[in-house]
Protein backbone atom coordinates (compact mmCIF):
# COMPACT_ATOMS: atom_id res chain seq x y z
CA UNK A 1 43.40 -219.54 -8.58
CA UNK A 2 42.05 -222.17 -10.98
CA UNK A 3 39.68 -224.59 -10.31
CA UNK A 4 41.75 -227.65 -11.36
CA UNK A 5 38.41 -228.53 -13.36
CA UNK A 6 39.36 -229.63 -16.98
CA UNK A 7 36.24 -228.54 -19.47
CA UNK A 8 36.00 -229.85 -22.46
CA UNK A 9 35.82 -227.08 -25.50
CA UNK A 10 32.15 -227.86 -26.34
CA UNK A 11 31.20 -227.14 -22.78
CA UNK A 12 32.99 -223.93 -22.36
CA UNK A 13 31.43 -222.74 -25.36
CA UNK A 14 27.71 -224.12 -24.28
CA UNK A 15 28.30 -222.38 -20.71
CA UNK A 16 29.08 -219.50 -22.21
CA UNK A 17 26.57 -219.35 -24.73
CA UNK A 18 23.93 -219.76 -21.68
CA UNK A 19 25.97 -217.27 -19.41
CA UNK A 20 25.49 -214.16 -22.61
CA UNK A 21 22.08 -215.46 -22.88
CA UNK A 22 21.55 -215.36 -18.96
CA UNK A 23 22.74 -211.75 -19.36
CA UNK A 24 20.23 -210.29 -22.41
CA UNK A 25 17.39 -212.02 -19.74
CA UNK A 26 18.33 -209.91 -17.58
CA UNK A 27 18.23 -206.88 -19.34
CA UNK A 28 15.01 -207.32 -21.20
CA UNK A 29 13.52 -208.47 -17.98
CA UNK A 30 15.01 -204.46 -16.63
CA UNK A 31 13.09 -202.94 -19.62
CA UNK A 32 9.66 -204.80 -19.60
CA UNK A 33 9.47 -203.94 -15.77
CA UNK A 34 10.54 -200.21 -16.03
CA UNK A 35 9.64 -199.49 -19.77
CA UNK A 36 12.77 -197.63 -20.32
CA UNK A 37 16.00 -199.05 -22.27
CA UNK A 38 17.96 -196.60 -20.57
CA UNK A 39 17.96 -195.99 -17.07
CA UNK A 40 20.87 -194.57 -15.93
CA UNK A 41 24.01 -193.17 -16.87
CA UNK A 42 25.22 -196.72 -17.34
CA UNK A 43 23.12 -197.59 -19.72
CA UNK A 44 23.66 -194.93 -22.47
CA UNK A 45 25.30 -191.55 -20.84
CA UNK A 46 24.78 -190.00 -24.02
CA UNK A 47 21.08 -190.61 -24.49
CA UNK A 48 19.98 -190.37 -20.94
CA UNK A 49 21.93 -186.84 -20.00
CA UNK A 50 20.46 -185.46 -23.03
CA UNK A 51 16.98 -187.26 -22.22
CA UNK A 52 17.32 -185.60 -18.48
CA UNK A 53 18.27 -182.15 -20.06
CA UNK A 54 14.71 -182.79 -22.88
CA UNK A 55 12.70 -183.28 -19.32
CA UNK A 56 13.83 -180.34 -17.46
CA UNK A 57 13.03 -178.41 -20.27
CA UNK A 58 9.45 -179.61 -20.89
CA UNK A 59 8.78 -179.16 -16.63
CA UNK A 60 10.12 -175.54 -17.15
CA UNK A 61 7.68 -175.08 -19.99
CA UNK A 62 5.02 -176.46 -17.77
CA UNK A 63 5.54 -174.37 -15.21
CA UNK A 64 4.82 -171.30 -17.05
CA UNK A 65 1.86 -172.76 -18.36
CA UNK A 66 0.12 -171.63 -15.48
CA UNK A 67 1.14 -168.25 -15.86
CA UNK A 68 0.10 -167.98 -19.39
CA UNK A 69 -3.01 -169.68 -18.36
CA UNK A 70 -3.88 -166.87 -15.58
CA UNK A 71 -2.78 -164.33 -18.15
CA UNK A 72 -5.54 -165.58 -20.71
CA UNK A 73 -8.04 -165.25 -18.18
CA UNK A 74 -6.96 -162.16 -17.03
CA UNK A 75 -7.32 -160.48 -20.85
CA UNK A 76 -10.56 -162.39 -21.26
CA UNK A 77 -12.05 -160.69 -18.04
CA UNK A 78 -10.95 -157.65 -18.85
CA UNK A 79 -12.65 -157.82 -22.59
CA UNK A 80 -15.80 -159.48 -20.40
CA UNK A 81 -15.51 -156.12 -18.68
CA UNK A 82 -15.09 -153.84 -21.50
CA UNK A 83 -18.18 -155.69 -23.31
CA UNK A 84 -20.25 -154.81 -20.48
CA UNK A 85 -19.36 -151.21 -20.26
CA UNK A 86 -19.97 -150.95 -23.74
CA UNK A 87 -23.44 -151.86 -23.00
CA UNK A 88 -23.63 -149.71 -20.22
CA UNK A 89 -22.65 -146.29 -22.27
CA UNK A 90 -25.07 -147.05 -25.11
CA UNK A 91 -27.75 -147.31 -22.15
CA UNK A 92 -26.25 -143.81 -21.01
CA UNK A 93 -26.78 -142.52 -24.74
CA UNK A 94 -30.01 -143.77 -24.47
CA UNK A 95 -31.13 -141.62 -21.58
CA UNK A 96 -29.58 -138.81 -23.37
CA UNK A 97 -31.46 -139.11 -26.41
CA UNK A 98 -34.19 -139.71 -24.19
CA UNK A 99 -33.62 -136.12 -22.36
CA UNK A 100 -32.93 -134.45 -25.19
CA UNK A 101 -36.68 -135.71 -27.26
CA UNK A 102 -38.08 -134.25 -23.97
CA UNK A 103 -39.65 -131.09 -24.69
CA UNK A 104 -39.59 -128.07 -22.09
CA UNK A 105 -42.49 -125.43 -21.99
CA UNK A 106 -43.99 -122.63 -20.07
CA UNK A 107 -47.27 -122.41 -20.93
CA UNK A 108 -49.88 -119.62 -19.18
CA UNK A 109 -52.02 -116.81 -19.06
CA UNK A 110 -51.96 -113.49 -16.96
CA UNK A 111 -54.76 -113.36 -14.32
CA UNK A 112 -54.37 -109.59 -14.83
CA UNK A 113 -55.13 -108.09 -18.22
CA UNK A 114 -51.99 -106.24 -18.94
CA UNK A 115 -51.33 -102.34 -18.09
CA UNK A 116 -48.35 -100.03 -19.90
CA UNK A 117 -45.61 -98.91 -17.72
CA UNK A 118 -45.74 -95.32 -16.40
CA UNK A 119 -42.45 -95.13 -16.68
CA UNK A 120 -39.38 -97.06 -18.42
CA UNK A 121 -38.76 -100.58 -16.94
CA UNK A 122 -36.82 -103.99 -16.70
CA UNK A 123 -37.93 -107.15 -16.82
CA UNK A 124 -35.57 -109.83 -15.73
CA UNK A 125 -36.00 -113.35 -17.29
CA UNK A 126 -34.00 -116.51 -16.74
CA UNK A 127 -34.51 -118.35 -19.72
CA UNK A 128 -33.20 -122.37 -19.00
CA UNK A 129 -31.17 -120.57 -16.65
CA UNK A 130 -29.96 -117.88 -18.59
CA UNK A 131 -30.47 -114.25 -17.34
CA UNK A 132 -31.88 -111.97 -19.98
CA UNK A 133 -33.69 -108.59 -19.30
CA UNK A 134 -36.33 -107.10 -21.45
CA UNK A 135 -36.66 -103.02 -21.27
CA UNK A 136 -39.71 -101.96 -21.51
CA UNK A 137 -40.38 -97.89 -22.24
CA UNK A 138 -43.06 -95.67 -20.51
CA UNK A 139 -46.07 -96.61 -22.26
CA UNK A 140 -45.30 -99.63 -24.30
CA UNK A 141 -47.95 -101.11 -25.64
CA UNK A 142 -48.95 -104.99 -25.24
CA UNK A 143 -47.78 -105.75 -28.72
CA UNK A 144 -44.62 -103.82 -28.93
CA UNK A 145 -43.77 -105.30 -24.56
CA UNK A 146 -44.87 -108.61 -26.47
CA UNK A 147 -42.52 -108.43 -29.19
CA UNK A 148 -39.82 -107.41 -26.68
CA UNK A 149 -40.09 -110.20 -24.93
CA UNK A 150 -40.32 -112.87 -28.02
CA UNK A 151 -37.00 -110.96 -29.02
CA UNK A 152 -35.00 -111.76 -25.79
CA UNK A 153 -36.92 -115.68 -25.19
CA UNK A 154 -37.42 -116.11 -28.12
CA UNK A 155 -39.69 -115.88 -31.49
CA UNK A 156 -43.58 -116.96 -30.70
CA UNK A 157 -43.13 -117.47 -26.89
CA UNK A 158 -45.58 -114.67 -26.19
CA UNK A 159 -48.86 -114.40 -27.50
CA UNK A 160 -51.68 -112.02 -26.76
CA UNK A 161 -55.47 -113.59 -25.44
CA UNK A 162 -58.01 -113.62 -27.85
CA UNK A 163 -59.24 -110.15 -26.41
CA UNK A 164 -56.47 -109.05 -26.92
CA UNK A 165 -55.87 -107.67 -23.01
CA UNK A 166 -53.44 -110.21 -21.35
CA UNK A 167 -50.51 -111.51 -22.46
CA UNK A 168 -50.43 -115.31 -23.10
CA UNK A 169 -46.36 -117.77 -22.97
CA UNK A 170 -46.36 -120.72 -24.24
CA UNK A 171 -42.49 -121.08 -24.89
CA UNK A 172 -40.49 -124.53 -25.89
CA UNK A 173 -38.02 -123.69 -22.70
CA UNK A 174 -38.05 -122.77 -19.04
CA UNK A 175 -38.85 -118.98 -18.25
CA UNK A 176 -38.70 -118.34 -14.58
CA UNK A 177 -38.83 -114.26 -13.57
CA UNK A 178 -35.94 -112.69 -11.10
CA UNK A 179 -38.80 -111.24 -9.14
CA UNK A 180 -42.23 -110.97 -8.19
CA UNK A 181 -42.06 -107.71 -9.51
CA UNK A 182 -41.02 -108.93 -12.47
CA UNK A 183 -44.20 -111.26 -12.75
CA UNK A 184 -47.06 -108.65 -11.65
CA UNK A 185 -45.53 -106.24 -14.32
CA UNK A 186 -46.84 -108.42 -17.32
CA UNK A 187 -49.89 -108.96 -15.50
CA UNK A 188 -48.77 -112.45 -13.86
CA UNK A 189 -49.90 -113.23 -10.20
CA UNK A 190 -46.92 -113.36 -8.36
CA UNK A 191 -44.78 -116.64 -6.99
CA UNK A 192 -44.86 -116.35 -3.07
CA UNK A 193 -42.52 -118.88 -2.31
CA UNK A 194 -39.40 -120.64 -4.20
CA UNK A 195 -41.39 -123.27 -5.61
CA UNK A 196 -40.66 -123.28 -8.97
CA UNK A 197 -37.72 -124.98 -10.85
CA UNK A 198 -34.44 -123.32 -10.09
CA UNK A 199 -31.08 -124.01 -11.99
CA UNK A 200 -27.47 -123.62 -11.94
CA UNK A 201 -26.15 -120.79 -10.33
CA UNK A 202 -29.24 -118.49 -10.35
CA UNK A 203 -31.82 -118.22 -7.59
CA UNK A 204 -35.37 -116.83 -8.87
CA UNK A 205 -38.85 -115.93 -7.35
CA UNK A 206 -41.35 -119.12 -6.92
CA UNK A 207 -43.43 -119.94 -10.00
CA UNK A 208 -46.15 -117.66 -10.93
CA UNK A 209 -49.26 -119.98 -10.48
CA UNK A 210 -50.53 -118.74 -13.59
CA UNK A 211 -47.72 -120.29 -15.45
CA UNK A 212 -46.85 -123.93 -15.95
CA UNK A 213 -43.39 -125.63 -16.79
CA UNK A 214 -43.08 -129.26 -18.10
CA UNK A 215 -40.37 -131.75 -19.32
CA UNK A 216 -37.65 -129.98 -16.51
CA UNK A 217 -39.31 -132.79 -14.16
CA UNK A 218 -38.59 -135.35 -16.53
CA UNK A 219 -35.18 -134.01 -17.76
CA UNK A 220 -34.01 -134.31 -13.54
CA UNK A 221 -35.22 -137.41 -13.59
CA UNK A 222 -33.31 -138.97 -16.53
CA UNK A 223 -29.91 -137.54 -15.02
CA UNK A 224 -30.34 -138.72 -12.21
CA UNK A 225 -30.70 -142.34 -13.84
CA UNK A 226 -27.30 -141.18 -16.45
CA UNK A 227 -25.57 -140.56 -13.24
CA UNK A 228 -26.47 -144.53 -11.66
CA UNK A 229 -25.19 -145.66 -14.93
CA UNK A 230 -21.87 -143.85 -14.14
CA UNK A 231 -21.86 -145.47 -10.91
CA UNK A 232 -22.48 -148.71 -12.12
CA UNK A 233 -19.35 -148.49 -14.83
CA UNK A 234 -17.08 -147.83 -12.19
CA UNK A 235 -18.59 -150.49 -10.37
CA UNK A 236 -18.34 -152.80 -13.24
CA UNK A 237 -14.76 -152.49 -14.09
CA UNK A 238 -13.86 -152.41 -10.23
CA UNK A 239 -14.81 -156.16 -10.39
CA UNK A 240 -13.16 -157.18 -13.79
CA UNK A 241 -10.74 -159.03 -12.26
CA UNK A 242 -8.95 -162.35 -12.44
CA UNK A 243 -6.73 -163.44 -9.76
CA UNK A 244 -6.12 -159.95 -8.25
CA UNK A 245 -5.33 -158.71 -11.66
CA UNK A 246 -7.97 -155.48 -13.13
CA UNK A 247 -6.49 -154.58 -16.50
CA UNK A 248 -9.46 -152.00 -16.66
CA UNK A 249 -9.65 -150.36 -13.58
CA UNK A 250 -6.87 -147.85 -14.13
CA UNK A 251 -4.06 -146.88 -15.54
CA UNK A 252 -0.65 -147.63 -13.52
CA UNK A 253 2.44 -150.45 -13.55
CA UNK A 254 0.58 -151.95 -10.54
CA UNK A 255 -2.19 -152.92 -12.83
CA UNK A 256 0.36 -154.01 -16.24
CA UNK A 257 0.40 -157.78 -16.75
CA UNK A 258 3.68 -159.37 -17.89
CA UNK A 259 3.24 -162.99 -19.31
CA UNK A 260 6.64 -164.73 -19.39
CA UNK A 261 6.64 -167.26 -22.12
CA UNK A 262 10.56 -168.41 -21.49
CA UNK A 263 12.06 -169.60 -18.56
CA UNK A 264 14.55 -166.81 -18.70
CA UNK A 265 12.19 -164.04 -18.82
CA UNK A 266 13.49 -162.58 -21.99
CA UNK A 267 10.66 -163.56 -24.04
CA UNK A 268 7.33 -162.20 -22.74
CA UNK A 269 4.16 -159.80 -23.23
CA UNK A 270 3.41 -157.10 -21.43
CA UNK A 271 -0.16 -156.16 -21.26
CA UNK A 272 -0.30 -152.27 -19.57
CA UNK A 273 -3.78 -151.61 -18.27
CA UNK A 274 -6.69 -148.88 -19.32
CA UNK A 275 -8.55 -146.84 -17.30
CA UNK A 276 -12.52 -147.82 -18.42
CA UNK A 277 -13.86 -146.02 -15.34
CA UNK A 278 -16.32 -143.37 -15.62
CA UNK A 279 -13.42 -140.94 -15.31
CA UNK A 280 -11.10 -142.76 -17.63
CA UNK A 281 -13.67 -142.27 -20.25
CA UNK A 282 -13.91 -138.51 -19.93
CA UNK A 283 -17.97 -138.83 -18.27
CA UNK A 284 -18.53 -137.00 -15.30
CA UNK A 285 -22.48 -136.92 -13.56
CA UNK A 286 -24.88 -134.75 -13.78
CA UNK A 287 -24.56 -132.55 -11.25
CA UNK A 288 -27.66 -130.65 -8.98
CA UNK A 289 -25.91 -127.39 -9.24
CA UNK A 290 -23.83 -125.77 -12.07
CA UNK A 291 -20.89 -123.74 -10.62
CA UNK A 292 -20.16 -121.51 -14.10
CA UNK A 293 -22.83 -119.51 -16.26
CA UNK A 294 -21.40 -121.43 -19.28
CA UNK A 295 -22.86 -124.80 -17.73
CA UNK A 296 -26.06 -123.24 -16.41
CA UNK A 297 -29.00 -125.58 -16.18
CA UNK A 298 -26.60 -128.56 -17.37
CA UNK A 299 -27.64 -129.70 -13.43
CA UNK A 300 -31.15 -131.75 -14.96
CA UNK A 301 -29.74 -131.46 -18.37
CA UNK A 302 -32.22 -129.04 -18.87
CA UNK A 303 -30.14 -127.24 -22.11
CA UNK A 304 -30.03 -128.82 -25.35
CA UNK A 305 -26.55 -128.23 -25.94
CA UNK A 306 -25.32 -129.73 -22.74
CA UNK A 307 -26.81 -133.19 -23.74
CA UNK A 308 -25.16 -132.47 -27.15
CA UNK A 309 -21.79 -131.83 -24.76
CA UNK A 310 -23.19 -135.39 -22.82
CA UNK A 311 -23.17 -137.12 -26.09
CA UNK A 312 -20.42 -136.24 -27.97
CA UNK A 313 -18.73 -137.73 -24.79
CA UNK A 314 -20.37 -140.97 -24.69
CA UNK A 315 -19.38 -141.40 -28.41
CA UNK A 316 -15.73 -140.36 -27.69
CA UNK A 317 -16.14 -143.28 -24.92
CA UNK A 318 -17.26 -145.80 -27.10
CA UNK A 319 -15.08 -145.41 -29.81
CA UNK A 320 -12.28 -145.38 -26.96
CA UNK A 321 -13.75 -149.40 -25.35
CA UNK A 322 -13.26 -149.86 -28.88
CA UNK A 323 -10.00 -149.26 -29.31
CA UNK A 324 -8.63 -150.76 -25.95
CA UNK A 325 -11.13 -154.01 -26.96
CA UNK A 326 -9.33 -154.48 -30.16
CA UNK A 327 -6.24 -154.12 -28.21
CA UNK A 328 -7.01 -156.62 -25.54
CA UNK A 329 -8.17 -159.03 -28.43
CA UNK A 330 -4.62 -158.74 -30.17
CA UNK A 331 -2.97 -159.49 -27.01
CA UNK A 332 -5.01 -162.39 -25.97
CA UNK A 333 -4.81 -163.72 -29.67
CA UNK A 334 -0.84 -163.39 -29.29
CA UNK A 335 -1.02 -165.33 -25.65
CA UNK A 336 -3.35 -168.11 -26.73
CA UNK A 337 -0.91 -168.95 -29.64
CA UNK A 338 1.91 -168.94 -27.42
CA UNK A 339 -0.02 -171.20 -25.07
CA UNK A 340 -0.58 -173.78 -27.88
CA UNK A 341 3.07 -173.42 -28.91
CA UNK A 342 3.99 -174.13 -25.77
CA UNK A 343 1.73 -177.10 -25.07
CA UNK A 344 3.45 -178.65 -28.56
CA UNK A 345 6.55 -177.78 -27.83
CA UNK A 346 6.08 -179.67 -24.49
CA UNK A 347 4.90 -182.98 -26.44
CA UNK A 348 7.67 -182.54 -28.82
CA UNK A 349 9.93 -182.79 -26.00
CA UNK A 350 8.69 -185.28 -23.96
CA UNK A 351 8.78 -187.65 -26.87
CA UNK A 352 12.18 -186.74 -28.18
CA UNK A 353 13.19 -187.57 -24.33
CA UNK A 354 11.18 -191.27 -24.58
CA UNK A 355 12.60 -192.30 -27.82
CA UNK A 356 15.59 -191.73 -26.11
CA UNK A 357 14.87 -193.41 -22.93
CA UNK A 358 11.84 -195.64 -23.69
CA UNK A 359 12.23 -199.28 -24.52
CA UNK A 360 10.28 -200.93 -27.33
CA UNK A 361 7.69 -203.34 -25.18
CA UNK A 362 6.69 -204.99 -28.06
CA UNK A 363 10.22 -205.71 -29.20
CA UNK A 364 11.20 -206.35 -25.64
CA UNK A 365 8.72 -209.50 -25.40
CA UNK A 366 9.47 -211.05 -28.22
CA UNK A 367 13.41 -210.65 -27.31
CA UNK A 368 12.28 -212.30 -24.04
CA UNK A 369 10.77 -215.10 -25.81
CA UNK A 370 13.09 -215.67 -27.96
CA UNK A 371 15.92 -215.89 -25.19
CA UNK A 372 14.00 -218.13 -23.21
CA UNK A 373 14.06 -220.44 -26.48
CA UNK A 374 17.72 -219.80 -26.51
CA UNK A 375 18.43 -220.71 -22.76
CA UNK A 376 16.75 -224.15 -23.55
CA UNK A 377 18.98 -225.00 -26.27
CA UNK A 378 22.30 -223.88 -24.56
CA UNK A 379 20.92 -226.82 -21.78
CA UNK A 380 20.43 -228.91 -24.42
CA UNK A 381 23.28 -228.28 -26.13
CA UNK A 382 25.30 -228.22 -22.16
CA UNK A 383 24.05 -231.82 -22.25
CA UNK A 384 25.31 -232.79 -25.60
CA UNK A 385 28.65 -231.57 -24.96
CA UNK A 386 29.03 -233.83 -21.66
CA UNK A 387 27.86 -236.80 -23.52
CA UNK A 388 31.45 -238.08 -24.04
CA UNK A 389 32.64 -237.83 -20.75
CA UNK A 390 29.43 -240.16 -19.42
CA UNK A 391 30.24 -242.22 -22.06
CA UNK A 392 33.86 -243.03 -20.19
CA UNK A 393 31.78 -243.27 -16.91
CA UNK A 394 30.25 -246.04 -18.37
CA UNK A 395 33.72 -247.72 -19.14
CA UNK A 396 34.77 -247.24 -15.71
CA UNK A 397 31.97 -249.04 -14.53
């Protein structure tokens, strides 16, 4: 229903000039409080459902940005792990090496100047373990018993005394005799008790005590430290883990790590684990004991070629923590750069989402200035318009 209120032309247009201004107040006012130019549907539909569809986006990204980050520092303890191995095994080679300089000898001289057998005879040797018998005929002299025996222990282990009436060992390995029988026959007081060095599968008489063995001592001793540096690999990749996650302690899908770098899962890296244990590297420890007679003496690596056997393995290990390190480092190289994409790709939408949401401050105050400048003038102007009607007041008066 109208008013009844008769406005003059002028006027209308002044109030409405003030009532649009009134309005753009109002909405710049909106922005510089809230910052955004659109904030609702109402607003813009177009910019802020895309805007809202930008933002869920860049919080779906950021949720898997702690996954990626966990899987970083799950390849980076695993490479931690694998570095430390690595130093582990060269230590092992070390102690190998070290065994392996160490030189075994039997060194001695018979108490008992040496008398020809009567009749033919065996004596039964276990060289490093080995079992070897030496026939001796009725009557055999010193030197031909003498060259027997260097033929079976080998070249220049036995020697005759400077008389020229006992024989005299001083061999680069470990002889040990079956029996005391065996001992007394080359004129060698013989062992009473299992006192001497025994190896592998064979069981011999004590140690004459006219005879002297060295370097088996030390040889025990350094497997037994090769064998604490087995147990301490184990132990070290049993702890290279990160969050419940051991990409070195065995092979197995429990152990695989898959990083998912989409929110649909379809784009990811799976990182399947090693096995960098003792075991996984193809070392096993020194054992007391050797159960075959291909292995004899390998118990206190007391044969050459079973420290040769020890390292060969340790360099097959190492070129395997190698291998799996290079292959760690390829995966973490591929994670890290999907990490960074991800973090830019974040930024990149968060800002596409503000320039569509995001009011221009700076534009925004000077629109409020500028309006407020405005709303004066529509008063002003207001007043103008009325003039002529006060001017009739005036009349009536």
């Amino acid at each position: 229903m109208s008013s009844g209120i008769t406005l003059t032309a002028a006027t209308r247009q002044s109030l409405l000039a003030l009532q649009n201004t009134a309005s753009q107040t109002s909405t710049i006012q909106n922005q510089l409080a809230t910052g955004k130019k659109v904030s609702s549907a109402l607003d813009n539909p177009v910019s802020f459902f895309t805007a809202q569809s930008l933002d869920q986006r860049s919080g779906d990204l950021s949720n898997l940005l702690d996954g990626i980050s966990n899987g970083v520092q799950a390849i980076q303890a695993a490479n931690q792990g694998i570095t430390s191995i690595q130093s582990l095994v060269n230590q092992a080679k070390s102690v190998a090496n070290q065994a392996l300089s160490t030189q075994i000898t039997t060194t001695g001289t018979a108490t008992t100047p040496y008398a020809a057998p009567t009749a033919a005879a065996t004596v039964s040797l276990y060289v490093n373990g080995a079992a070897t018998n030496v026939p001796l005929t009725s009557g055999s002299t010193i030197d031909q018993t003498i060259s027997a025996l260097n033929t079976a222990v080998g070249a220049g282990s036995f020697t005759k005394s400077t008389d020229g009436t006992k024989i005299v060992i001083n061999a680069s390995s470990d002889v040990e005799f079956k029996t005391s029988a065996d001992q007394t026959a080359l004129g060698f007081t013989a062992g009473t008790a299992a006192s001497g060095p025994t190896y592998g599968a064979v069981t011999t008489v004590g140690q004459s005590g006219d005879l002297s063995v060295s370097g088996v001592a030390t040889r025990s001793t350094l497997a037994t430290q090769y064998n604490s540096l087995l147990t301490q690999i184990d132990q070290l990749a049993g702890d290279s883990s990160f969050n419940g996650t051991n990409l070195i302690g065995g092979k197995g899908s429990n152990n695989n790590l898959t990083i998912a770098f989409n929110p649909k899962g379809n784009s990811n890296l799976a990182v399947v684990a090693t096995d960098e244990t003792s075991n996984g590297l193809g070392l096993s420890a020194i054992t007391s004991t050797s159960a075959g007679t291909t292995t004899v003496g390998q118990g206190n690596f007391l044969l050459n070629a079973d420290i040769n056997t020890t390292l060969n393995k340790l360099t097959t290990a190492a070129s395997q923590l190698r291998t799996d390190a290079s292959t760690f480092g390829s995966s973490l190289s591929v994670v890290q750069n999907r990490q960074d994409f991800s973090k830019n790709l974040i930024n990149i939408l968060d800002t596409g989402s503000s320039n569509l949401t995001n009011a221009d401050m700076n534009a925004a105050a000077a629109n409020s200035q500028a309006l407020s400048t405005r709303q004066s003038l529509g008063i002003s102007a207001l007043s103008l318009a009325n003039t002529a009607q006060q001017g009739v007041l005036q009349l009536l008066r």
